[in-house]
N, C-alpha and C. Protein backbone atom coordinates (compact mmCIF):
# COMPACT_ATOMS: atom_id res chain seq x y z
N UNK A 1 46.93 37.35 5.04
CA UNK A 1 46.58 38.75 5.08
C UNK A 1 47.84 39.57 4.80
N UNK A 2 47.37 40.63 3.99
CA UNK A 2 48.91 41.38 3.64
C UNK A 2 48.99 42.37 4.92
N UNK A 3 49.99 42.48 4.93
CA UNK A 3 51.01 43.08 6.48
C UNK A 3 51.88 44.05 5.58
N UNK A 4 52.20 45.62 6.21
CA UNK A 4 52.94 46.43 6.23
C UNK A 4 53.60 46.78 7.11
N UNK A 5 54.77 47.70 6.92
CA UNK A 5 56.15 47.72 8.21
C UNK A 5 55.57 49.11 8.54
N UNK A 6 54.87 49.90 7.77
CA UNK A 6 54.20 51.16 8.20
C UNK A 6 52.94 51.33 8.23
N UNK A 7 52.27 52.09 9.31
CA UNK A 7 50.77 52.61 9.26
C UNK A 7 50.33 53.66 9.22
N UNK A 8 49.39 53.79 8.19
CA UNK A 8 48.62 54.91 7.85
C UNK A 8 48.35 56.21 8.88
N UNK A 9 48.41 57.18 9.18
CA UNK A 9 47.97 57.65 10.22
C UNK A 9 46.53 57.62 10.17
N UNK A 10 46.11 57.79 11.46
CA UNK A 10 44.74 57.52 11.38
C UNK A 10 43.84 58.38 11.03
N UNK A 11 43.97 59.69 11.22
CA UNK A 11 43.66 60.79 10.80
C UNK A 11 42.91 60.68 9.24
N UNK A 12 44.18 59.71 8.45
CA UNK A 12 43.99 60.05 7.44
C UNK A 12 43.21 58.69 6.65
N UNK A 13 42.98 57.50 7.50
CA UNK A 13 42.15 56.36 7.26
C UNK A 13 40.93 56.99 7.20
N UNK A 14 40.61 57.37 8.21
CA UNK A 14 39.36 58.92 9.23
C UNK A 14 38.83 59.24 7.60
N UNK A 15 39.63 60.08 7.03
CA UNK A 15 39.36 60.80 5.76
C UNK A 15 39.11 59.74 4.75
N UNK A 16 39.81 59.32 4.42
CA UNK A 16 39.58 58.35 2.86
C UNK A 16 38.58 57.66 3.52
N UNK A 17 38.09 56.59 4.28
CA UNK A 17 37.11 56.21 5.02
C UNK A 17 35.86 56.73 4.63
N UNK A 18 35.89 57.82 4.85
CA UNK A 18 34.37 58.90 4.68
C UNK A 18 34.30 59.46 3.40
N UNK A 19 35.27 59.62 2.70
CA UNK A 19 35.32 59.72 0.96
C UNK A 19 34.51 58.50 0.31
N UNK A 20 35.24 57.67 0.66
CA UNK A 20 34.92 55.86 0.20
C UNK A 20 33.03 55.84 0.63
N UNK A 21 33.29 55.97 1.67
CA UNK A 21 31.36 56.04 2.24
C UNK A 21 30.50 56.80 1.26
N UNK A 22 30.89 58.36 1.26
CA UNK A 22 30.45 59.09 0.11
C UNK A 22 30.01 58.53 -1.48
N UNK A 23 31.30 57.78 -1.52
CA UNK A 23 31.14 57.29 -3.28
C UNK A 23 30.29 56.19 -2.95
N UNK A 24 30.47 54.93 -2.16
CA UNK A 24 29.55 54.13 -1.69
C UNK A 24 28.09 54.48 -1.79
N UNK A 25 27.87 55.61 -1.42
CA UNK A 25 26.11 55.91 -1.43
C UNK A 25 25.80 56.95 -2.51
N UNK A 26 26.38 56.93 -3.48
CA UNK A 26 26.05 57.36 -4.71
C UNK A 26 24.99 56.66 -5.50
N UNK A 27 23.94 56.35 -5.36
CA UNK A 27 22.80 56.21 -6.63
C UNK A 27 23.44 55.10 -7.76
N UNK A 28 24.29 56.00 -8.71
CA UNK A 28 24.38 55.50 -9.15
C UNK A 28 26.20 54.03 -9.50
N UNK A 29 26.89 54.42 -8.33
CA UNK A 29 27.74 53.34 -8.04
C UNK A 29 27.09 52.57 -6.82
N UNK A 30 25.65 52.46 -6.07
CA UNK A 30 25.26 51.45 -5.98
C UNK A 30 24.43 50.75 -6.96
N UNK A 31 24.08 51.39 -8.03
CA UNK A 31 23.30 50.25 -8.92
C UNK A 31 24.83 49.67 -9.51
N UNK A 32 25.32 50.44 -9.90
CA UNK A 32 26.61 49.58 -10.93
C UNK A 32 26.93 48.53 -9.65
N UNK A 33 26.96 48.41 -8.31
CA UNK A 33 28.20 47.14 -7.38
C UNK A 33 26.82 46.05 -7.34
N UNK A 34 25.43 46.23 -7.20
CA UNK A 34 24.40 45.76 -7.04
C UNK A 34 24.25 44.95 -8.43
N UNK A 35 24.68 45.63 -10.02
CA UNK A 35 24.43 44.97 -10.91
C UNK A 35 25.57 43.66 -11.08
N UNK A 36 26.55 44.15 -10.34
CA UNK A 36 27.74 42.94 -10.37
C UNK A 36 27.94 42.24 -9.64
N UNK A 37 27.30 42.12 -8.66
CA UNK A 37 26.37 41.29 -7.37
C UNK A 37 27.79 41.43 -6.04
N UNK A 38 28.02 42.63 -5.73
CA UNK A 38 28.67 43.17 -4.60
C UNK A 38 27.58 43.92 -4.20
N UNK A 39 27.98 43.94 -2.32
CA UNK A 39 26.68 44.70 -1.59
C UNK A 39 27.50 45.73 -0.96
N UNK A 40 27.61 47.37 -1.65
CA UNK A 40 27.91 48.39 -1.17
C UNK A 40 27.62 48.23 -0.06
N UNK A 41 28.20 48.12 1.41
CA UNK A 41 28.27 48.29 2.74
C UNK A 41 28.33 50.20 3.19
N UNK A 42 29.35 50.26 2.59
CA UNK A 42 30.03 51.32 3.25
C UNK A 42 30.14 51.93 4.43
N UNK A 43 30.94 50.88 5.56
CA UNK A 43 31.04 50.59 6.85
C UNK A 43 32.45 51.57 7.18
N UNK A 44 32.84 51.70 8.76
CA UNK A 44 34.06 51.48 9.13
C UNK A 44 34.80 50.77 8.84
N UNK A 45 35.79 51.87 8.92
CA UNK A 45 37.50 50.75 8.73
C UNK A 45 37.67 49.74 9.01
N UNK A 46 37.45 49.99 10.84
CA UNK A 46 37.90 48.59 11.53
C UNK A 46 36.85 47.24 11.94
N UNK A 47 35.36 47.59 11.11
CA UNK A 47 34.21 46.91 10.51
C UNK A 47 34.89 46.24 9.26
N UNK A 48 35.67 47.13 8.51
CA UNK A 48 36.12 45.98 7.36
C UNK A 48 37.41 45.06 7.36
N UNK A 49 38.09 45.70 8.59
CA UNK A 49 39.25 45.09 8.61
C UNK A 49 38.62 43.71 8.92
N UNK A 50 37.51 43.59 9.99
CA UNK A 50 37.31 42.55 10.76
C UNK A 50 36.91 41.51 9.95
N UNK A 51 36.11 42.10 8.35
CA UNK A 51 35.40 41.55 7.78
C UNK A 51 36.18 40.76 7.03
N UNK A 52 37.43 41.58 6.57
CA UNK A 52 38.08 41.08 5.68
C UNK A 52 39.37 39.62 6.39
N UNK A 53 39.14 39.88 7.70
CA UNK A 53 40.17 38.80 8.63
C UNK A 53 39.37 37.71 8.29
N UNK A 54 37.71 37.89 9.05
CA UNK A 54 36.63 36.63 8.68
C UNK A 54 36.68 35.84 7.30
N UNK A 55 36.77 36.99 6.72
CA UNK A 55 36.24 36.35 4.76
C UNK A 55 38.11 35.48 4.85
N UNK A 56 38.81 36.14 5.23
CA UNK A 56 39.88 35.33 4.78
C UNK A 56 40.17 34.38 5.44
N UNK A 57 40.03 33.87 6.66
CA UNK A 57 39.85 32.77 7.52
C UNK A 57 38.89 31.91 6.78
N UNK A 58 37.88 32.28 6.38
CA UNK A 58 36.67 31.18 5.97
C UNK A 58 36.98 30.95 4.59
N UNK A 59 37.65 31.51 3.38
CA UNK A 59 38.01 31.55 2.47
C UNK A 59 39.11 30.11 2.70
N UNK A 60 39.93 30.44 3.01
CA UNK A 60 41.68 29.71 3.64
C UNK A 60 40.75 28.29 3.98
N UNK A 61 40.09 28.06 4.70
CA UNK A 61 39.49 26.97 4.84
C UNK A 61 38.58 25.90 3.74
N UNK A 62 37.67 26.80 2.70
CA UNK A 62 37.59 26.19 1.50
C UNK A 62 38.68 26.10 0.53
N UNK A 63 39.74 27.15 0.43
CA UNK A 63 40.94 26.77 -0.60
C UNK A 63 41.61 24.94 -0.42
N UNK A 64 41.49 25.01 1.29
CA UNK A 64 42.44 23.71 1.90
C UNK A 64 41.42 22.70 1.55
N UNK A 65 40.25 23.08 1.70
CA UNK A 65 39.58 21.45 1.85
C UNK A 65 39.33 21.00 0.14
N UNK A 66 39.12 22.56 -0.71
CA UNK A 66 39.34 22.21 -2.38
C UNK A 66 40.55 21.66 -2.48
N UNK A 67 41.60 21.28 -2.06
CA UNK A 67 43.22 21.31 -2.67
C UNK A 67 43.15 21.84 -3.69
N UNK A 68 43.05 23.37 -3.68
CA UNK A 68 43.58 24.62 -4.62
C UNK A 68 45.25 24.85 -4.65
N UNK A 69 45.38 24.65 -5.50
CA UNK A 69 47.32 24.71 -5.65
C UNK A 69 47.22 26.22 -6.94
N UNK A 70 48.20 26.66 -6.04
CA UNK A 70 48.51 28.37 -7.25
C UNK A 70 49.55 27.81 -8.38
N UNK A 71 49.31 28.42 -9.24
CA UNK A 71 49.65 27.33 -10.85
C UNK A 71 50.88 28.62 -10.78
């Protein structure tokens, strides 16, 4: 997981957060993520942080058991 030495204020996660949601339930950028077989969520932050810890834990576990080596 990528790690930074600084954090966002939250205030301003708060904001882009609810921008991102906005574009998320647009009509027509859910048909375009739906036609490319992503499922517009458009959740909380710390709903995706969690999501994205999971996906990368369970990810990390098929890379190891493929022996995926970065070329």
């Amino acid at each position: 997981m990528l790690r930074t030495t600084r954090s966002v204020p939250k205030d301003i996660v708060t904001k882009l957060n609810a921008e991102v949601v906005k574009i998320l339930k647009m009509p027509d950028v859910q048909k375009r993520l739906i036609e490319i077989g992503a499922e517009p969520v458009g959740n909380q932050h710390v709903e995706m942080a969690a999501t994205m810890k999971s996906d990368t834990e369970k990810y990390a576990v098929v890379v190891k058991k493929a022996n995926v080596k970065i070329e």
